[in-house]
Protein backbone atom coordinates (compact mmCIF):
# COMPACT_ATOMS: atom_id res chain seq x y z
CA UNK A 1 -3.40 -27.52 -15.47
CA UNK A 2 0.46 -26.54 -16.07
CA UNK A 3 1.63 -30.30 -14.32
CA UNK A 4 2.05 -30.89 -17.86
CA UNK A 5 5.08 -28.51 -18.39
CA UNK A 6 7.00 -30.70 -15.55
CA UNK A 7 7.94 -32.85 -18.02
CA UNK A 8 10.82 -30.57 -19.06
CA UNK A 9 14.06 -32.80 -17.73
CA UNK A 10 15.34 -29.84 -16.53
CA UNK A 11 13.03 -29.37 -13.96
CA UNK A 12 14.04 -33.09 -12.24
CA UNK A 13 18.20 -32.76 -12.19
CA UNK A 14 17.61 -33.30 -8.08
CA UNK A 15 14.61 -35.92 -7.92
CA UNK A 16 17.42 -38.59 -6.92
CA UNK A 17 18.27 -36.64 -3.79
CA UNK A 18 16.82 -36.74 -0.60
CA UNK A 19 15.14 -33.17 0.61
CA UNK A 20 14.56 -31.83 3.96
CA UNK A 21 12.63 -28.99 3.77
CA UNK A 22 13.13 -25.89 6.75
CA UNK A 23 12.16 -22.67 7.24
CA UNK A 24 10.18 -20.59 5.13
CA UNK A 25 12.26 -17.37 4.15
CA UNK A 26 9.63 -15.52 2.16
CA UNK A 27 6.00 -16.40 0.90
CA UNK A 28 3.77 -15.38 -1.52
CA UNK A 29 0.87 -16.36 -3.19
CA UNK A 30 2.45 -17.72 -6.71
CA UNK A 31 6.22 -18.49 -5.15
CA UNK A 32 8.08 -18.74 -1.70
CA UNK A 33 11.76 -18.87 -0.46
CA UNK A 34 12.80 -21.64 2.05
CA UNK A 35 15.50 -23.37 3.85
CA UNK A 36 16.47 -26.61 2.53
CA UNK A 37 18.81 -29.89 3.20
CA UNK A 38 19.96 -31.77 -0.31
CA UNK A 39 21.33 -35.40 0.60
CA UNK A 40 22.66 -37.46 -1.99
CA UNK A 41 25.30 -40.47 -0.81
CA UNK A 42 26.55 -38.95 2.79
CA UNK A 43 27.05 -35.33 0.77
CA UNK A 44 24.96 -32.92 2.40
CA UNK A 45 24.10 -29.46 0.93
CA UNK A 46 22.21 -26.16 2.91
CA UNK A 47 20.81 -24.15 0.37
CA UNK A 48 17.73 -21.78 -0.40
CA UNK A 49 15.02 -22.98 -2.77
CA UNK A 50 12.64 -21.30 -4.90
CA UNK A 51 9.44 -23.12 -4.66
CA UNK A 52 6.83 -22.20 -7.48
CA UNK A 53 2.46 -23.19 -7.25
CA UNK A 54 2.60 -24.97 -10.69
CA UNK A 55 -1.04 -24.48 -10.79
CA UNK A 56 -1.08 -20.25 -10.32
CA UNK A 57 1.83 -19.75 -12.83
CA UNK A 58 1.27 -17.80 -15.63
CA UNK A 59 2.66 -18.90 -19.27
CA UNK A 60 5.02 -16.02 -18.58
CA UNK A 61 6.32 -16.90 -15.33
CA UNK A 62 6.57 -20.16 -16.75
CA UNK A 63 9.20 -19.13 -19.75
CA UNK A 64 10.99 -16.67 -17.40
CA UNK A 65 11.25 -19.58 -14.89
CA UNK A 66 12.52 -21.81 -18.16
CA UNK A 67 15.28 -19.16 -19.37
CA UNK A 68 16.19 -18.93 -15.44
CA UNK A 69 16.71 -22.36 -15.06
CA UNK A 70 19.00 -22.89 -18.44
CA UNK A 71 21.11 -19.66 -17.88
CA UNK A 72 21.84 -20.75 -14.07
CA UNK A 73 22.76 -23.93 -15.35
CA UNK A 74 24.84 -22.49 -17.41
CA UNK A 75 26.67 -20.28 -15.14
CA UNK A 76 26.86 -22.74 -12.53
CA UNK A 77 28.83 -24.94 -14.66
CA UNK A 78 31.68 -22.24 -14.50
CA UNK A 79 31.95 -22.24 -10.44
CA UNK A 80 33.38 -19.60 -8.86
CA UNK A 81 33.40 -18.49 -5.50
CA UNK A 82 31.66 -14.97 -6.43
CA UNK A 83 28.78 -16.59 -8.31
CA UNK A 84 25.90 -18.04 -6.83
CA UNK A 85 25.93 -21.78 -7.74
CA UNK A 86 22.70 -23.61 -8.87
CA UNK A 87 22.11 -27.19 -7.36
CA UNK A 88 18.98 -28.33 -9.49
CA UNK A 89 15.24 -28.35 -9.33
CA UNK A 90 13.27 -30.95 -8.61
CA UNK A 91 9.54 -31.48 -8.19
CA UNK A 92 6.34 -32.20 -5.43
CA UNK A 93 2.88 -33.03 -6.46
CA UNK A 94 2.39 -29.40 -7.83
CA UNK A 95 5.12 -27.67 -6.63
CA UNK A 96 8.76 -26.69 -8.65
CA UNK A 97 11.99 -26.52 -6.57
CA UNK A 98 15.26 -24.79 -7.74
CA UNK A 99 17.69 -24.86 -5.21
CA UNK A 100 20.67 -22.41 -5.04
CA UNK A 101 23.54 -21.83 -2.85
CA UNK A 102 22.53 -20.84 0.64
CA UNK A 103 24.07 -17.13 1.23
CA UNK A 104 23.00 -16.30 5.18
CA UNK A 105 22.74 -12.58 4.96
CA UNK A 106 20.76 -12.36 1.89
CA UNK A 107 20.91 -9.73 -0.52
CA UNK A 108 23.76 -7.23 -0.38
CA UNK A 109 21.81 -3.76 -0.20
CA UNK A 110 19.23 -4.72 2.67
CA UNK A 111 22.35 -6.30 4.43
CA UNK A 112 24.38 -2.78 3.83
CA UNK A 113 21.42 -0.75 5.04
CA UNK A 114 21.00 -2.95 8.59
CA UNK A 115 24.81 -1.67 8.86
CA UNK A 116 23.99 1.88 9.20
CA UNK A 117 24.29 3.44 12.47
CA UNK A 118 22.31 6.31 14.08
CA UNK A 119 23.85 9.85 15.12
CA UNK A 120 27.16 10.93 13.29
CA UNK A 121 28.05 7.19 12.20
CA UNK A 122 27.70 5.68 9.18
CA UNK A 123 27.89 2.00 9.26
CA UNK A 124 29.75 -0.41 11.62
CA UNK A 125 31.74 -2.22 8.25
CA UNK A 126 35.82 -1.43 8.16
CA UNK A 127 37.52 -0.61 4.99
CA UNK A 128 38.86 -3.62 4.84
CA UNK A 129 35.28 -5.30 4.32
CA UNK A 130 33.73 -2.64 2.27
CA UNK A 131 36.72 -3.03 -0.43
CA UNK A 132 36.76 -6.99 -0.21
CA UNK A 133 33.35 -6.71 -1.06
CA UNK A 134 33.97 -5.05 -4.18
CA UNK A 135 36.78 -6.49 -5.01
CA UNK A 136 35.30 -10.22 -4.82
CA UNK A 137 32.47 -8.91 -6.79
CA UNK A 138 34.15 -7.49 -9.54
CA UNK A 139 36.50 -10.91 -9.38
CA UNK A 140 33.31 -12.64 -9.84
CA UNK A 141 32.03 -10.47 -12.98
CA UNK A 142 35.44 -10.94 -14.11
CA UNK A 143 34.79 -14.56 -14.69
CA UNK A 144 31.59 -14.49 -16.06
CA UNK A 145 32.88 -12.49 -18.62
CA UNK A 146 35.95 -14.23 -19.53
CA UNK A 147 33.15 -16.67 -20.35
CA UNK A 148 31.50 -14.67 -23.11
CA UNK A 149 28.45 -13.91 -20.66
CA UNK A 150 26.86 -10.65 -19.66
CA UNK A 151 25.37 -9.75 -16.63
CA UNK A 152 22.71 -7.15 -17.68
CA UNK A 153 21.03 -6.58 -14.49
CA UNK A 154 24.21 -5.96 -12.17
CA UNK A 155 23.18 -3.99 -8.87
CA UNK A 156 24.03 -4.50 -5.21
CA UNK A 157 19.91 -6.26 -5.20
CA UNK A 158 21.47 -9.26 -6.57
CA UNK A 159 24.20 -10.02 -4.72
CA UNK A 160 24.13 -12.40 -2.20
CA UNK A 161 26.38 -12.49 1.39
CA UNK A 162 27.52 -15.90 2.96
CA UNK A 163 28.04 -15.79 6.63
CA UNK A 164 31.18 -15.01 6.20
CA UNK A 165 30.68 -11.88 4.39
CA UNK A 166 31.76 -13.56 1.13
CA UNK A 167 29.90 -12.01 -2.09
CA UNK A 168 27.72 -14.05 -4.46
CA UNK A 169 26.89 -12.57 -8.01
CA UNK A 170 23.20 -14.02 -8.94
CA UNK A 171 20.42 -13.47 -11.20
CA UNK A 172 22.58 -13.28 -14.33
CA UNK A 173 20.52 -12.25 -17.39
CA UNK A 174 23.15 -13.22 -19.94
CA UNK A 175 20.85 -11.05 -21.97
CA UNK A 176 21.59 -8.12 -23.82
CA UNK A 177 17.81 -7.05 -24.42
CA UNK A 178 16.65 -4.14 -22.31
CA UNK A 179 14.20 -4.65 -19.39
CA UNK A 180 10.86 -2.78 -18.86
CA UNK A 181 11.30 -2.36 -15.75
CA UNK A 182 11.93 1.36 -15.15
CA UNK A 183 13.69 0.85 -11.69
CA UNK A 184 16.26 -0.37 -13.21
CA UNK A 185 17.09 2.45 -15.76
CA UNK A 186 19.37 3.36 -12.50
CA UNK A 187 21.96 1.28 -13.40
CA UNK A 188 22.04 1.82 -17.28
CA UNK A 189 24.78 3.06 -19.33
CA UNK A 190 23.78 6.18 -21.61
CA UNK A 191 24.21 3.89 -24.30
CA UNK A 192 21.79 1.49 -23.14
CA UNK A 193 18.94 4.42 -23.36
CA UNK A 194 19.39 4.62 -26.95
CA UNK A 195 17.10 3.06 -29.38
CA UNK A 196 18.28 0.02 -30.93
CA UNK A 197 21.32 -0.20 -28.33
CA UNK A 198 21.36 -3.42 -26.13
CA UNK A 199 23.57 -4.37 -23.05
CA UNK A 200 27.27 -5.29 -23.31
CA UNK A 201 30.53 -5.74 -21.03
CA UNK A 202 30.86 -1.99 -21.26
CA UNK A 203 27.21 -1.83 -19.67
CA UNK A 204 28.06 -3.92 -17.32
CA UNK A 205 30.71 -2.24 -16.19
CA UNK A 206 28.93 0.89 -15.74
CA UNK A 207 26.52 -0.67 -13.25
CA UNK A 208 29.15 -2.19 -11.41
CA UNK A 209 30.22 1.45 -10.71
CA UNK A 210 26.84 2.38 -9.43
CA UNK A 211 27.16 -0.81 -7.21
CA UNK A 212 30.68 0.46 -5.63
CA UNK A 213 28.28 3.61 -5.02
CA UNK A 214 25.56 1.30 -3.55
CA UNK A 215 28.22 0.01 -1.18
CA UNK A 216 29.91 3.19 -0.05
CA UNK A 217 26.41 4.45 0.79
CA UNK A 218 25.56 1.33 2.77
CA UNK A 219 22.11 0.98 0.22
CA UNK A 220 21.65 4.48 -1.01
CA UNK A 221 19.39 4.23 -4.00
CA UNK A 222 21.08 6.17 -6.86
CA UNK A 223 19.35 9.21 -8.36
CA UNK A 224 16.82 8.82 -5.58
CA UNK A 225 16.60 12.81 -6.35
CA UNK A 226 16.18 12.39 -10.22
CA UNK A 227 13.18 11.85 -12.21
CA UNK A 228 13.42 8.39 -14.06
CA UNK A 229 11.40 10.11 -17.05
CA UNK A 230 14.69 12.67 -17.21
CA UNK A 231 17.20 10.08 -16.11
CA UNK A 232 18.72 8.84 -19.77
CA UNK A 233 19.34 12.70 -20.22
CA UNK A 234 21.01 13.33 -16.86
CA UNK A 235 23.20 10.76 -17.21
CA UNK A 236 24.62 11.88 -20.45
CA UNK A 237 25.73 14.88 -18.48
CA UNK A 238 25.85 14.29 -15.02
CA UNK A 239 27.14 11.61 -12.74
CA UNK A 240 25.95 10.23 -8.83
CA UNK A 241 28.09 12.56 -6.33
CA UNK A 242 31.08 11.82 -4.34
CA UNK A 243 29.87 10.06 -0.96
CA UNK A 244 30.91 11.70 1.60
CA UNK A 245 33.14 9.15 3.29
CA UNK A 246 34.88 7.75 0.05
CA UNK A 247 38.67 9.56 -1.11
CA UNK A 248 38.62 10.93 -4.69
CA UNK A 249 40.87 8.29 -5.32
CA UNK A 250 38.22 5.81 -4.73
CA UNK A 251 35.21 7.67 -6.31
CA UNK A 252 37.62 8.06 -8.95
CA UNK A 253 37.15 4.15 -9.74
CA UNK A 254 33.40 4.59 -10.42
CA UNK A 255 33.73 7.22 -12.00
CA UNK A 256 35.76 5.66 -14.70
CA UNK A 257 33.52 3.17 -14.36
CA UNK A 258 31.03 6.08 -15.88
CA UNK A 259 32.70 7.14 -18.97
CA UNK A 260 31.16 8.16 -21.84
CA UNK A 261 32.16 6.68 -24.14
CA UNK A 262 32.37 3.26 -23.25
CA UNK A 263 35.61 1.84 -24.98
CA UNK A 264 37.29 3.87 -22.44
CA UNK A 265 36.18 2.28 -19.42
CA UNK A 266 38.12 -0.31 -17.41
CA UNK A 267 37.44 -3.88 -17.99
CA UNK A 268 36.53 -5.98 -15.09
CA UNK A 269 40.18 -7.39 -14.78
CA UNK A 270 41.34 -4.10 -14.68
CA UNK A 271 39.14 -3.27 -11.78
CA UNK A 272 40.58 -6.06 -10.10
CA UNK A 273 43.60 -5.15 -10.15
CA UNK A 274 43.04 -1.23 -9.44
CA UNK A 275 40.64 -2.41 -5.99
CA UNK A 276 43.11 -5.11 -5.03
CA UNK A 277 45.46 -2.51 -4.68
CA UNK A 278 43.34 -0.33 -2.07
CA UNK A 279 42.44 -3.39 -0.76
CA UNK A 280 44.68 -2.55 2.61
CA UNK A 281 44.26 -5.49 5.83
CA UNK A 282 43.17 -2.91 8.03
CA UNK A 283 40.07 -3.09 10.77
CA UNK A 284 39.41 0.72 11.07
CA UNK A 285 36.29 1.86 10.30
CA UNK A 286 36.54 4.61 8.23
CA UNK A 287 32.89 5.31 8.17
CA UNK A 288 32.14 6.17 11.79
CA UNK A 289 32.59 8.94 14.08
CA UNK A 290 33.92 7.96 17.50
CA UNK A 291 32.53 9.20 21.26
CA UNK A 292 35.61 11.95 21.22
CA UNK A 293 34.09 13.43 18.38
CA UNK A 294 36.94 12.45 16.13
CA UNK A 295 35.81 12.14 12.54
CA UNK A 296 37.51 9.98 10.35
CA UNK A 297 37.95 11.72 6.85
CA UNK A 298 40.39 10.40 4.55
CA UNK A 299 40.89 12.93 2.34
CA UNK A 300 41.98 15.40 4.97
CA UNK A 301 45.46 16.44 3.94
CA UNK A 302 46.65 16.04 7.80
CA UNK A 303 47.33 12.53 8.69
CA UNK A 304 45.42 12.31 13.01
CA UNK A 305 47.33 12.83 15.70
CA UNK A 306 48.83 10.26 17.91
CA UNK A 307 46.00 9.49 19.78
CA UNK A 308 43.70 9.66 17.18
CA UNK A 309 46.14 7.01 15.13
CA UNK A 310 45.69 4.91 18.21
CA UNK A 311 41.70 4.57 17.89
CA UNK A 312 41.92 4.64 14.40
CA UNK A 313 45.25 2.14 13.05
CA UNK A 314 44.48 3.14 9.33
CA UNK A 315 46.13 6.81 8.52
CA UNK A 316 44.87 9.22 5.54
CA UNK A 317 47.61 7.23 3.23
CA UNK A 318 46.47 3.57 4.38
CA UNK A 319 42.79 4.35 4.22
CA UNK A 320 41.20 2.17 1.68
CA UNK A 321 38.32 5.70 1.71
C-alpha cells in the first residue's frame, strides 16, 4: 500500500476546492492526463491534471513525482506568462492529482509537425508566429534564470501552446545532474558530455538553440542522421545545418547559441533582445511556396517583384527568415 505516502501536505494544497473532472487526454496504466474544472469561491480555473494509481507507483515514480511537485511549486511562485503555472494536487481514494495550467495545443513539437504542409510547402505558420514563439520562450527562460534556476531539460517537447499560440516553458528540472536518458544527449552542450561536468545557464542556452532549430523545422528531430554513441564527439566539431527556409542572419542566432566555449554565448536576455528585433508584425508566410510557383527565399539577394510583393507583404529585408 503507498496511501500512506499521501500524507505528504504537499500532495493536498487543492483538497478545499471543488473539482470537475472532463475528458481524458491520455491514459496509461500507472498515470493519465485529463481535463479538469478547479472552483474555489466563484474563481474558476480550466486546467490539465496529472492523475497518478497510488497503488501501481513505484518508490521511484514516487520521489520523481515528490521532486516534481516541490520544483513546480517553486517555479510557479515566480509567474510568468512563458512558464507553465502549477495549481496544486489534491487527492481521491487512491488516486494523486496535480493540476497545471491548461495549454490547448499541447506540446510545441507535435503542434509544429501538424503545421507542415504537403508538396513544396513547409508549414502554414507566418514569420511573425514562428519568431513570437521564440521570442516568448526565451523571455520565459529569461526569468527563470534571473531566479537562480536552471532548466536542464529545455527542448521544444516541453513547451506547451495556449489557444492563442502563447508559449509555456514546463517540466523544469532545476537540476544540474545529467539524465540517463540518451534521447536527450540531443540537446546537450559539449560540456555537458564531459565527465564530472553538470548542466548550467550556458547549457541551457545551448538547447534553447537546438529548440529555435526545432521550430524552424516545424519538429525536425536534431541529428536524426547521427549516431547518439558518436554524438558528444560530433558536436565538438560539427553543428545541426542551416534549414533551408531560415536567413543566415537567423541561423546565425543558434549558432551562437552553439559556441564552444560557453562563456561566449549569449545570455537569455541577450537573446531577447537580438529576436525581438527580427521580431517584424508581418503575416507572410515565409515557409510556403504559393500555386504560381513563387518560392519565398529570404536570403535571395533580389527583393520579388511587384506582384510577388503583393502575395507576399514581407520583402527579403523585412523577412523575419
Amino acid at each position: 500500500m503507498n496511501s500512506f505516502r499521501l500524507q505528504d501536505p504537499i500532495y493536498h494544497t487543492l483538497d478545499d476546492h471543488e473539482v470537475t473532472l472532463k475528458g481524458v487526454i491520455k491514459s496509461g496504466r500507472i498515470a493519465s492526463v485529463r481535463e479538469v474544472l478547479l472552483r474555489k469561491n466563484g474563481d474558476t480555473k480550466h486546467a490539465v491534471s496529472v492523475v497518478l494509481n497510488v497503488e501501481l507507483a513505484t518508490d521511484k515514480t514516487f520521489n520523481e513525482i515528490n521532486k516534481r511537485i516541490r520544483i513546480d511549486t517553486q517555479i510557479s511562485e515566480m509567474r510568468h506568462q512563458n512558464v507553465l503555472r502549477y495549481f496544486g494536487a489534491w487527492c481521491e481514494v487512491d488516486k494523486l492529482f496535480m493540476g497545471y495550467e491548461l495549454a490547448e495545443k499541447g506540446k510545441l513539437d507535435e503542434y509544429l509537425r501538424q503545421t507542415r504542409l504537403t508538396g513544396n510547402a513547409v508549414s502554414n505558420m507566418s514569420n511573425y508566429q514562428v519568431m513570437k514563439i521564440l521570442v516568448n520562450i526565451v523571455e520565459g527562460l529569461a526569468h527563470i534564470h534571473s531566479r537562480g534556476i536552471i532548466h536542464g531539460n529545455l527542448q521544444a517537447g516541453v513547451i506547451y501552446l495556449t489557444e492563442e499560440n502563447i508559449p509555456k516553458i514546463g517540466k523544469v528540472c532545476n537540476n544540474r545532474i545529467k539524465s540517463n536518458d540518451r534521447n536527450l544527449w540531443r540537446w546537450w552542450a559539449p560540456e555537458v558530455f564531459e565527465n564530472g561536468q553538470k548542466h548550467s545557464r550556458e547549457a541551457d542556452i545551448w538547447a534553447f538553440g537546438v529548440l529555435m532549430w526545432e521550430v524552424c523545422t516545424f519538429g525536425g528531430l536534431p541529428y536524426n542522421d547521427v549516431d547518439l554513441d558518436q554524438l558528444s564527439q560530433y558536436v565538438k566539431y560539427d553543428r545541426l545545418g542551416m534549414p533551408k527556409n531560415v536567413s543566415p542572419e537567423v541561423y546565425t542566432f543558434m549558432t551562437n547559441c552553439w559556441k564552444s566555449d560557453p562563456r561566449l554565448r549569449p545570455d537569455a536576455n541577450q537573446l531577447v533582445a537580438l529576436l525581438s528585433e527580427r521580431l517584424v508584425d508581418d503575416q507572410s508566410y515565409a515557409f510556403l511556396e504559393n500555386p504560381r510557383n513563387f518560392q519565398h527565399i529570404p536570403t535571395t539577394v533580389q527583393a520579388p517583384s511587384k506582384k510577388e510583393t503583393q502575395i507576399y507583404s514581407d520583402t527579403v529585408s523585412r523577412s523575419a527568415f
